[in-house]
N, C-alpha and C. Protein backbone atom coordinates (compact mmCIF):
# COMPACT_ATOMS: atom_id res chain seq x y z
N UNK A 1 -104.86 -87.91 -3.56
CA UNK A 1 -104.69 -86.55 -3.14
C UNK A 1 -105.60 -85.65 -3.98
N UNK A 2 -105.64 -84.77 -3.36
CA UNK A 2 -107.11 -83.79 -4.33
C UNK A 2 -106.70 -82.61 -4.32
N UNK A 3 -106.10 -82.19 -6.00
CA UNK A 3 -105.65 -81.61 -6.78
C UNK A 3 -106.40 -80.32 -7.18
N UNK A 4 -106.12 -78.81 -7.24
CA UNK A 4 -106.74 -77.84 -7.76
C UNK A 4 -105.93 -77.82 -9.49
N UNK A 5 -106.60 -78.00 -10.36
CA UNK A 5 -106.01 -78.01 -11.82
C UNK A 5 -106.58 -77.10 -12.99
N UNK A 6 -106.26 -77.66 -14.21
CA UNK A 6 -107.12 -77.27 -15.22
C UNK A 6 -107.30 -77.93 -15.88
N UNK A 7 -108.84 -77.69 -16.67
CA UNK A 7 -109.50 -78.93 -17.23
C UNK A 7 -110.04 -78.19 -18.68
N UNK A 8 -109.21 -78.82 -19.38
CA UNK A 8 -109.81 -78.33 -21.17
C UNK A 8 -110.94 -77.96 -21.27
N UNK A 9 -111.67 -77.00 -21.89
CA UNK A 9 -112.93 -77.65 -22.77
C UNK A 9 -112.86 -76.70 -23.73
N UNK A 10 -112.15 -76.01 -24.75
CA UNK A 10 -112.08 -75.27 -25.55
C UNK A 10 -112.10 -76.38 -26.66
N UNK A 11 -112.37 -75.88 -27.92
CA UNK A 11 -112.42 -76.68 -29.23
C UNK A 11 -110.85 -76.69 -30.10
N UNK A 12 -110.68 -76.87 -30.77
CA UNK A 12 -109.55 -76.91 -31.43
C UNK A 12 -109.01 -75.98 -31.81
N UNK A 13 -107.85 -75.82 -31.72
CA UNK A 13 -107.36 -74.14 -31.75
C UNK A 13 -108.00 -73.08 -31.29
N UNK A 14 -108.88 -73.42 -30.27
CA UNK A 14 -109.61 -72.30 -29.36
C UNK A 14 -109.59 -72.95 -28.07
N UNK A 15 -108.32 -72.73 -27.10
CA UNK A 15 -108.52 -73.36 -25.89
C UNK A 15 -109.40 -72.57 -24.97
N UNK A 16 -109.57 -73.10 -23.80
CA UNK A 16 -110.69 -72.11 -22.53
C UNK A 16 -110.00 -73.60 -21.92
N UNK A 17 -109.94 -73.08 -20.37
CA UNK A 17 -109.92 -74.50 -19.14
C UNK A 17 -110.90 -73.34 -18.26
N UNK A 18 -111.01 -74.78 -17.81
CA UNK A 18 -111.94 -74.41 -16.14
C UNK A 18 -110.88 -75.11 -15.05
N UNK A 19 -110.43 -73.82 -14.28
CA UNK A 19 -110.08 -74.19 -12.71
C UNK A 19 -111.00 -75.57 -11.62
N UNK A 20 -110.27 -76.91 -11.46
CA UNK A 20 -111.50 -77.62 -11.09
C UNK A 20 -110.72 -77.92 -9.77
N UNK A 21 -111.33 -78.64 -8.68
CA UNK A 21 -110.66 -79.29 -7.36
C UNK A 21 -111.19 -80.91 -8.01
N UNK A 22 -110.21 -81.81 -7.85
CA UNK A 22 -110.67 -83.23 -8.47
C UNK A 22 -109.63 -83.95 -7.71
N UNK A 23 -109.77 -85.22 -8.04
CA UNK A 23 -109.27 -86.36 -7.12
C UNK A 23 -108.23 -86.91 -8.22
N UNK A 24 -106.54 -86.88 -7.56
CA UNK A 24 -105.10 -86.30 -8.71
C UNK A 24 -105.77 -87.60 -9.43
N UNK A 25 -106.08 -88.59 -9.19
CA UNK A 25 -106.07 -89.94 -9.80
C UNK A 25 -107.03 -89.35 -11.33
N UNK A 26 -107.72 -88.88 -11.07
CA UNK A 26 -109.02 -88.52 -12.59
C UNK A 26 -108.36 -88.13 -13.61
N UNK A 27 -108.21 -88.57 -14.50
CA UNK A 27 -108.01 -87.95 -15.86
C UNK A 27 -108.12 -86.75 -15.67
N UNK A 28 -107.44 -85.57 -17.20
CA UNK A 28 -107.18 -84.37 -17.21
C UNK A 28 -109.16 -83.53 -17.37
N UNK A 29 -109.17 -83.81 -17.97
CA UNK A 29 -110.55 -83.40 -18.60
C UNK A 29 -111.75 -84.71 -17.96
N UNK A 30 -111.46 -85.52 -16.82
CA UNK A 30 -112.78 -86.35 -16.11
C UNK A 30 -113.61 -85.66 -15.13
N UNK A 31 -114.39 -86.39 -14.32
CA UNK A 31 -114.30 -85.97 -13.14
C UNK A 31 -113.87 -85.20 -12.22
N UNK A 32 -114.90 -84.30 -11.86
CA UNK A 32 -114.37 -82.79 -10.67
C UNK A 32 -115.39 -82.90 -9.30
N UNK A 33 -114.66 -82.66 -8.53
CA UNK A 33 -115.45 -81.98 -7.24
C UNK A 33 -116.22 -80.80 -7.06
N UNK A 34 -115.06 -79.95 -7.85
CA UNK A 34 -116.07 -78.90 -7.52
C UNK A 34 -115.52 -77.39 -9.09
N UNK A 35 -115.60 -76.73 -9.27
CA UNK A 35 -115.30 -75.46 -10.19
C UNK A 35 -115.50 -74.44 -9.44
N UNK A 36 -113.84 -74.01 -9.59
CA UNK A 36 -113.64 -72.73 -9.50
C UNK A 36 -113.39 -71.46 -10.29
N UNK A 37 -113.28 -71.46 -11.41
CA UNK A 37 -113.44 -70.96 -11.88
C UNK A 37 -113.08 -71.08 -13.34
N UNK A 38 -112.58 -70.07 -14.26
CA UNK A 38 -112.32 -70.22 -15.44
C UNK A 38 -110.67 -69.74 -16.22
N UNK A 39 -110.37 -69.82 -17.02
CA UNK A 39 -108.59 -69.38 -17.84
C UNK A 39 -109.00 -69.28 -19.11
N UNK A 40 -109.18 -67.81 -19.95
CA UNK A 40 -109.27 -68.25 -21.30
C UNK A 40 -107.92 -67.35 -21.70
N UNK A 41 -106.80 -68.18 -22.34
CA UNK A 41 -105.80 -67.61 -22.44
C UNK A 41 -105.94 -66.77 -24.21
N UNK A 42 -107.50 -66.58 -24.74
CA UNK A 42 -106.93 -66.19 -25.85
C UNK A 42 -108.01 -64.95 -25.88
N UNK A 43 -107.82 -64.11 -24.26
CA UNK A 43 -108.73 -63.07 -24.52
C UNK A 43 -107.70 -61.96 -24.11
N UNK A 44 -107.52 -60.55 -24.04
CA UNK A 44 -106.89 -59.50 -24.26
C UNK A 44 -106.44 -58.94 -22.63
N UNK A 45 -107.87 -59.36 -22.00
CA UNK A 45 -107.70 -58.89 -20.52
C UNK A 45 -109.06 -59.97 -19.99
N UNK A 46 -108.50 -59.61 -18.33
CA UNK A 46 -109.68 -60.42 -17.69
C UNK A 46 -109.38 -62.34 -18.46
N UNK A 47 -108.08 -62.77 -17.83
CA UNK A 47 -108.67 -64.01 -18.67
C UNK A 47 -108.63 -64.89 -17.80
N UNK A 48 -108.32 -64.69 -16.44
CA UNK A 48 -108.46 -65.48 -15.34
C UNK A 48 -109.72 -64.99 -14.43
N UNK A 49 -110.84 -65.77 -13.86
CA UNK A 49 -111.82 -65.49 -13.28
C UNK A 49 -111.83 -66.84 -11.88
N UNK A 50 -111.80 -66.28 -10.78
CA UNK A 50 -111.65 -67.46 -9.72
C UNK A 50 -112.43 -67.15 -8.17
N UNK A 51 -112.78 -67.93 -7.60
CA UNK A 51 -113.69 -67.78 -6.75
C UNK A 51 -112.13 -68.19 -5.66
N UNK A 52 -111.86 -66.74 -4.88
CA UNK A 52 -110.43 -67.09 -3.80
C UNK A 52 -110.81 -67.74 -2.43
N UNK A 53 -112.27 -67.69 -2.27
CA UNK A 53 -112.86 -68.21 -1.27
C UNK A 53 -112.94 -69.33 -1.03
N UNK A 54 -113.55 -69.39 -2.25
CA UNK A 54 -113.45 -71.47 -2.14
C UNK A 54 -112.11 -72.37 -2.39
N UNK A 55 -111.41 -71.76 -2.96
CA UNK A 55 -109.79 -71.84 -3.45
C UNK A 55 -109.32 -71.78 -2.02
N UNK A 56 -109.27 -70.91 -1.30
CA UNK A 56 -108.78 -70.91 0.24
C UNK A 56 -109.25 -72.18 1.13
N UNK A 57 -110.55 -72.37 0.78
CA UNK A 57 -110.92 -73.46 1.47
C UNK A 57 -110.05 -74.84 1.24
N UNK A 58 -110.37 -74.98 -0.15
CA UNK A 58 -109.76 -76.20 -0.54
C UNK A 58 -108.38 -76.27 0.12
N UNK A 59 -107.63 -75.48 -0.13
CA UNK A 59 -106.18 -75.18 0.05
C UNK A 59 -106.11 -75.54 1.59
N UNK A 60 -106.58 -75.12 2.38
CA UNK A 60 -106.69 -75.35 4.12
C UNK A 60 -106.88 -76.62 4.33
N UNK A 61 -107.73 -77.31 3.28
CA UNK A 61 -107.71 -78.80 3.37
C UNK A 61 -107.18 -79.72 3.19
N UNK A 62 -106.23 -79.48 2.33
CA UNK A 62 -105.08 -80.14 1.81
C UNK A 62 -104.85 -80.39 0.41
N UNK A 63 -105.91 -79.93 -0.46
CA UNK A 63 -105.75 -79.40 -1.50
C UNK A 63 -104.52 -79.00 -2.54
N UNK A 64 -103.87 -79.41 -3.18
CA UNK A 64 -102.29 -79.03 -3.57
C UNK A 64 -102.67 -78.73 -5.38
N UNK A 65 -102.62 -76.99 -4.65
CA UNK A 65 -102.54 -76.65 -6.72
C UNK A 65 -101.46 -76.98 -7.60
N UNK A 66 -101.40 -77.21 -9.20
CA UNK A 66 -100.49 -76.81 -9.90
C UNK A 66 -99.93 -75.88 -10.19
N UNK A 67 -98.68 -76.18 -10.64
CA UNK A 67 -97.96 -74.66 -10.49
C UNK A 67 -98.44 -73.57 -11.36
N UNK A 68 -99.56 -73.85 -12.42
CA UNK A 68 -99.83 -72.91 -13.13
C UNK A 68 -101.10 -72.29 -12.26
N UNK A 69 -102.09 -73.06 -11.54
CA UNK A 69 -102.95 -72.79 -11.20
C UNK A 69 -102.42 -71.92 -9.59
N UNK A 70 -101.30 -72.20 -9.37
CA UNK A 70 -100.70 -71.25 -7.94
C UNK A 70 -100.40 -70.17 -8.54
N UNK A 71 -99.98 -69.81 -9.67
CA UNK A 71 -99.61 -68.97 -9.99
C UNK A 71 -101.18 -68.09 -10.13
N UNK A 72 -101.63 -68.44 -10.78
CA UNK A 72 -103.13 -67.92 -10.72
C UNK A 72 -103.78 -67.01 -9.43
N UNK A 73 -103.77 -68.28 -8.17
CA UNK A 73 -104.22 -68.13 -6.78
C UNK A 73 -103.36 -66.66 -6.89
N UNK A 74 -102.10 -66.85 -6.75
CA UNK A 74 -101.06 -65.46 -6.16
C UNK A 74 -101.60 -64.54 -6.88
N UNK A 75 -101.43 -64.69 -8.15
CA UNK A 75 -101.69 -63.02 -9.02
C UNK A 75 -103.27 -62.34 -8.78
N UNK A 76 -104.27 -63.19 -8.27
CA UNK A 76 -105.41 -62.93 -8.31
C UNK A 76 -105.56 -62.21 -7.08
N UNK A 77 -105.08 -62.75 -5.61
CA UNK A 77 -104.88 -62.19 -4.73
C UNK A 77 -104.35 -60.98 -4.42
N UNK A 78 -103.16 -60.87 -5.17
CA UNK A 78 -102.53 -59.26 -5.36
C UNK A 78 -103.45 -58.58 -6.26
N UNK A 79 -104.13 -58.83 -7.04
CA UNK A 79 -104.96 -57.85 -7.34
C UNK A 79 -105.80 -58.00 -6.23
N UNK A 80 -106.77 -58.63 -5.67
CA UNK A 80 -107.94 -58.62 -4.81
C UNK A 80 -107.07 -57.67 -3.92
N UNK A 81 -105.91 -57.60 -3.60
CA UNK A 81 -105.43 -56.51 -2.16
C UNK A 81 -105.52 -55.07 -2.64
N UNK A 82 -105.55 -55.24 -3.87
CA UNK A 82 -104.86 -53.84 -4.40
C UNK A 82 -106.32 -53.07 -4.44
């Protein structure tokens, strides 16, 4: 099944993930299909950055986010309406 997630790459005690679409089987931090965007949870504002377009796509396809990364999709969207 092909998973929208997040994928480490911050250094030690400095996390950052990248939003990726990957195949559920890949390791956390392997192999991606594609990047959507980015999460740096240790900035003040702006710490989610996501492309909803391609996120929509995936999603139509069968695509199944995590719950942190749905949570993402939703909050990003209510801002994009607002």
């Amino acid at each position: 099944m092909v998973r929208i997630r997040l994928k480490r790459i911050g250094g030690k005690n400095d996390p950052a993930f990248r939003i990726v679409v990957t195949d559920g089987r890949s390791p956390r931090d392997g192999r991606f299909i594609e990047e959507l965007g980015t999460y740096l949870p240790g900035r003040k504002e702006k710490k989610v950055t996501m492309n909803l377009e391609r996120a929509a796509y995936w999603i139509e396809r069968g695509a199944q986010p995590t719950d942190t990364v749905a949570s993402f999709i939703k909050s990003a969207k209510r801002t994009a309406g607002a």
